[in-house]
N, C-alpha and C. Protein backbone atom coordinates (compact mmCIF):
# COMPACT_ATOMS: atom_id res chain seq x y z
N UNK A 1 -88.47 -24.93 -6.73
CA UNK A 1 -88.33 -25.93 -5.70
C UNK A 1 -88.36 -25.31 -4.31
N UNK A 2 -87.42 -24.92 -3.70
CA UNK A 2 -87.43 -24.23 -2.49
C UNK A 2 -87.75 -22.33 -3.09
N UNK A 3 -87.88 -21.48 -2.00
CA UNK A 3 -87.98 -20.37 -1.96
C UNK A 3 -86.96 -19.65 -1.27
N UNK A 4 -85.95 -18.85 -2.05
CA UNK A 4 -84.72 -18.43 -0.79
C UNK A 4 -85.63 -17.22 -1.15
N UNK A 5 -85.11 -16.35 -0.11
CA UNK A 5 -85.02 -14.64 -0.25
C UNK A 5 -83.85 -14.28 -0.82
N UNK A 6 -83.76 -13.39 -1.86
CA UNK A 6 -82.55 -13.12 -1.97
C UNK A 6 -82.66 -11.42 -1.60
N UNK A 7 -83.46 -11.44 -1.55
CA UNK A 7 -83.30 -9.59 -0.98
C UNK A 7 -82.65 -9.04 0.60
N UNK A 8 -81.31 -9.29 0.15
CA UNK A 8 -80.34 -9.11 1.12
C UNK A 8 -80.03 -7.68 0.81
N UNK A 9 -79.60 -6.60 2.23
CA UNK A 9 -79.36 -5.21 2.21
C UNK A 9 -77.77 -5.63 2.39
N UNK A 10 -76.99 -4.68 1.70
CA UNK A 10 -76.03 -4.53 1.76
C UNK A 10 -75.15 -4.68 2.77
N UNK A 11 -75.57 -4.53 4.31
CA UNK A 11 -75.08 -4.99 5.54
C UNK A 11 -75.43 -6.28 5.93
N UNK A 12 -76.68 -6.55 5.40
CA UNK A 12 -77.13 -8.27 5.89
C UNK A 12 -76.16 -9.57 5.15
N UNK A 13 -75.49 -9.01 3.63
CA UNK A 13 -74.87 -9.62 3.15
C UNK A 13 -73.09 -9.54 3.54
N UNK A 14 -73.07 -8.96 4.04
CA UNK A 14 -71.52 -8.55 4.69
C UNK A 14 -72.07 -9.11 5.85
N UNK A 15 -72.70 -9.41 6.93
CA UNK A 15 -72.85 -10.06 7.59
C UNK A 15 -72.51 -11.71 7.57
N UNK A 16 -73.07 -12.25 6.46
CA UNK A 16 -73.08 -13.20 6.78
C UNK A 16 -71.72 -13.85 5.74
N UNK A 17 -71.05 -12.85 4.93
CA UNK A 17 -70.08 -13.01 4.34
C UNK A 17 -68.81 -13.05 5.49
N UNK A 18 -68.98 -12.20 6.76
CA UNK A 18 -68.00 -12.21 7.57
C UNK A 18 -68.36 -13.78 8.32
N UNK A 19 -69.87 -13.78 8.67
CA UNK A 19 -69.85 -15.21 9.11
C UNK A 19 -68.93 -16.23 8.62
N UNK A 20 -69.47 -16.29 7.36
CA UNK A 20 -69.05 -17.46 6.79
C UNK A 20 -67.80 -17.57 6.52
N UNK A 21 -66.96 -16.35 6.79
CA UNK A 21 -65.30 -16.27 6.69
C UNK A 21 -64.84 -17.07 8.48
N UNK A 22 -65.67 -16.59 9.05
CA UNK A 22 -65.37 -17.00 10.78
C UNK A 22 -65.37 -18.32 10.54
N UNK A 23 -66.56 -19.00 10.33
CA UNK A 23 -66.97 -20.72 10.51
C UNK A 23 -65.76 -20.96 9.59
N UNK A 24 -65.51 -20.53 8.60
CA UNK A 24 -64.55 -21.06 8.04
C UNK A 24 -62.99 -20.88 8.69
N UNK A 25 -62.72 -20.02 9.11
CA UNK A 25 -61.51 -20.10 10.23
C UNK A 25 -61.46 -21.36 10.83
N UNK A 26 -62.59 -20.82 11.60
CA UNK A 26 -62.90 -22.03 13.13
C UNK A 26 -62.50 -23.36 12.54
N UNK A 27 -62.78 -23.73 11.48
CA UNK A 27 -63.06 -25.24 10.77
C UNK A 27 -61.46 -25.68 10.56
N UNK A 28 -61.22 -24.61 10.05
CA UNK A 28 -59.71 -25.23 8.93
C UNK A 28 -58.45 -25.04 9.93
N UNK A 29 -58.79 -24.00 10.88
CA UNK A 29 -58.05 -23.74 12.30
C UNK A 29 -56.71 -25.05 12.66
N UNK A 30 -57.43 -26.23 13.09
CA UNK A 30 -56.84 -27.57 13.89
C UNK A 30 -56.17 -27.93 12.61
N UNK A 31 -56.23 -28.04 11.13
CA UNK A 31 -55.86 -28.55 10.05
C UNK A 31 -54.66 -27.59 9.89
N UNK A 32 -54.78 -26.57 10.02
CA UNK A 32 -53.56 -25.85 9.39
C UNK A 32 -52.49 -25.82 10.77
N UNK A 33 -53.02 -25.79 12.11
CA UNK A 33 -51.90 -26.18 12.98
C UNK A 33 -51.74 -27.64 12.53
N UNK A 34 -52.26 -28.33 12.42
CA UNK A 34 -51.29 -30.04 12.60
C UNK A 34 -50.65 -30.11 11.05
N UNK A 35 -50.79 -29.30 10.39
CA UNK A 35 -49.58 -29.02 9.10
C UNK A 35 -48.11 -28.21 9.26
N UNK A 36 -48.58 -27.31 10.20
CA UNK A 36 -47.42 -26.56 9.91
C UNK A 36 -46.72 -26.46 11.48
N UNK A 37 -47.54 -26.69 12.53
CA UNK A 37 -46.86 -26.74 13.83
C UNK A 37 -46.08 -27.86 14.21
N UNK A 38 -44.73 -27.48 14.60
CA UNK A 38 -44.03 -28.44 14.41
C UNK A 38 -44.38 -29.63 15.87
N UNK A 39 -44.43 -29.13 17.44
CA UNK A 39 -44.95 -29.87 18.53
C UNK A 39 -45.95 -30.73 18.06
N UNK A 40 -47.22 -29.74 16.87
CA UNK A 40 -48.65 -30.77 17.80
C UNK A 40 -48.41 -31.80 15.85
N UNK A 41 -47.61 -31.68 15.16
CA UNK A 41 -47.32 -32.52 14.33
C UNK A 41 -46.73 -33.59 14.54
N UNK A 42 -45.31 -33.67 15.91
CA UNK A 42 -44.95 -34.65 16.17
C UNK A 42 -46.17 -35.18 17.60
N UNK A 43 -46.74 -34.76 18.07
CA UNK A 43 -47.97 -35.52 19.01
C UNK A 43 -48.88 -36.62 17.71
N UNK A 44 -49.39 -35.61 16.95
CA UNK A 44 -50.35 -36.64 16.01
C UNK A 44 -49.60 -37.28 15.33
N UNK A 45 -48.13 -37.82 15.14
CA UNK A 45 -47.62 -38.69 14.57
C UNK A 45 -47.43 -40.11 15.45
N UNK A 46 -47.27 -39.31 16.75
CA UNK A 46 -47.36 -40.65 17.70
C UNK A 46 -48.61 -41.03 17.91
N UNK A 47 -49.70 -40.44 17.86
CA UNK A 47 -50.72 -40.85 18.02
C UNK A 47 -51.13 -42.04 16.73
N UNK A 48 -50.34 -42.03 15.65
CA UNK A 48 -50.36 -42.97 14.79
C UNK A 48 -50.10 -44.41 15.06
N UNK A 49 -50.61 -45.44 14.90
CA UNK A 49 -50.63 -46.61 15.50
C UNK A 49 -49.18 -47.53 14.39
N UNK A 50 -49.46 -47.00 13.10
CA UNK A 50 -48.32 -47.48 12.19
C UNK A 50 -46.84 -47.44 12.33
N UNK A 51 -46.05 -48.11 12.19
CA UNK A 51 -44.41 -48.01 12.68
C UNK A 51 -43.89 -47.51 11.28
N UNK A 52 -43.81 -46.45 11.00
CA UNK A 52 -43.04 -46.19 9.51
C UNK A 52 -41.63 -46.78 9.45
N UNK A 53 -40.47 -46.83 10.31
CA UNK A 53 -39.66 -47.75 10.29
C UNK A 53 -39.63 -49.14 10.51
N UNK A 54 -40.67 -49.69 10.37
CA UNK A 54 -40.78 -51.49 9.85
C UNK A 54 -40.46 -51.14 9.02
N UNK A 55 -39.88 -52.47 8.50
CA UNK A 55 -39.21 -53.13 7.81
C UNK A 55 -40.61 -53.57 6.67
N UNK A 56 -40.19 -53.28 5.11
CA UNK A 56 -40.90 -53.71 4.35
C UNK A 56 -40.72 -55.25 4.04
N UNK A 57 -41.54 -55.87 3.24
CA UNK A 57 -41.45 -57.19 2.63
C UNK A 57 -39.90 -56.66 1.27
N UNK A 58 -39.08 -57.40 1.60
CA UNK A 58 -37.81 -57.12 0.28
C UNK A 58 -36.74 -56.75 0.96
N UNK A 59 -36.62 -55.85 1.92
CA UNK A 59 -35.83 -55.31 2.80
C UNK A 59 -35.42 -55.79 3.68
N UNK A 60 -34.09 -55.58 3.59
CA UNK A 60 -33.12 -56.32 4.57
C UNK A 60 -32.99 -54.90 5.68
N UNK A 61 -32.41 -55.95 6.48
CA UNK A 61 -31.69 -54.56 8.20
C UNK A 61 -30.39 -53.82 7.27
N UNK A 62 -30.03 -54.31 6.56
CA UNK A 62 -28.38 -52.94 6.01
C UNK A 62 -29.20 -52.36 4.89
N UNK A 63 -30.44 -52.39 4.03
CA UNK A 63 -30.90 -51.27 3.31
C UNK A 63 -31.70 -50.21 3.97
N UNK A 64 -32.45 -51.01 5.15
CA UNK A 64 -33.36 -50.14 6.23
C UNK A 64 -32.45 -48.87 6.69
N UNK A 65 -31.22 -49.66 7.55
CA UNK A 65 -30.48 -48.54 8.37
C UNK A 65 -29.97 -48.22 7.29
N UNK A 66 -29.20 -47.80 6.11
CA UNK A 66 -28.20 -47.05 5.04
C UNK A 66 -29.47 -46.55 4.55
N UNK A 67 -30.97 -46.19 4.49
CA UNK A 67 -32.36 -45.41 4.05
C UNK A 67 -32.22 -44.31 5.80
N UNK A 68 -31.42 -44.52 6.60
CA UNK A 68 -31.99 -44.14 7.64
C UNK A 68 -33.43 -44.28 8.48
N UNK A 69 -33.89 -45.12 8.57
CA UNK A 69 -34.76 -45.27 8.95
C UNK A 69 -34.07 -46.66 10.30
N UNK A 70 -35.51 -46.37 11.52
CA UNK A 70 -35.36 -47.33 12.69
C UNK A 70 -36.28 -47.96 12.73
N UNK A 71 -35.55 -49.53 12.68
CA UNK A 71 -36.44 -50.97 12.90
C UNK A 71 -36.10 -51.24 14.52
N UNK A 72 -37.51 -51.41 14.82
CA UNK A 72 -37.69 -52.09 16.40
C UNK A 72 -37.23 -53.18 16.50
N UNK A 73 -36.12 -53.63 17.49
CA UNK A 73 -36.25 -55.37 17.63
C UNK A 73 -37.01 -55.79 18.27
N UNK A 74 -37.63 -57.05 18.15
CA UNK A 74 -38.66 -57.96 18.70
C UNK A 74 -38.27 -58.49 19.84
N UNK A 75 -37.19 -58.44 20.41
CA UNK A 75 -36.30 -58.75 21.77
C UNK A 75 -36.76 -59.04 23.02
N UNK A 76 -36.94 -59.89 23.84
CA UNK A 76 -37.78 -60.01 24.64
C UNK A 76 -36.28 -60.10 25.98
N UNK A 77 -36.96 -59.60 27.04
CA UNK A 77 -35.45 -59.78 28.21
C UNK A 77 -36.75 -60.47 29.40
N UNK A 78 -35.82 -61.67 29.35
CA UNK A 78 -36.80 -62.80 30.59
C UNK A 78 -36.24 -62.37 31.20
């Protein structure tokens, strides 16, 4: 089907074995900070549009707060 070369010299293949270790850094880089850094983990959590403390369908306000979790009130001040 296609035609590769495979007649790679021993440095041309360490070449592109280090490449492909780099691109792969570069890539997985932003993924492994927003896992394990604790700042840019709480930024991309706010950047989340979802309220994880709403209130489910079943759930009352005294199982919410005794789960620890915070429900927003809907409160409006005219």
């Amino acid at each position: 089907m296609t035609n590769f070369e495979a007649d790679l010299t021993f440095l041309e293949s360490g070449y592109y074995a280090v490449l492909f270790i780099a691109f792969l850094n570069i890539c997985a880089n932003p993924f492994i900070y927003a896992a394990k850094f604790e700042p840019v983990k709480r930024k991309l959590l706010m950047l989340v549009p979802c309220n994880r403390g709403a209130l489910q369908p079943g759930n009352s306000v005294g199982t919410a707060a005794a789960s620890g979790t915070v429900a927003m009130s809907a409160t409006r001040v005219a």
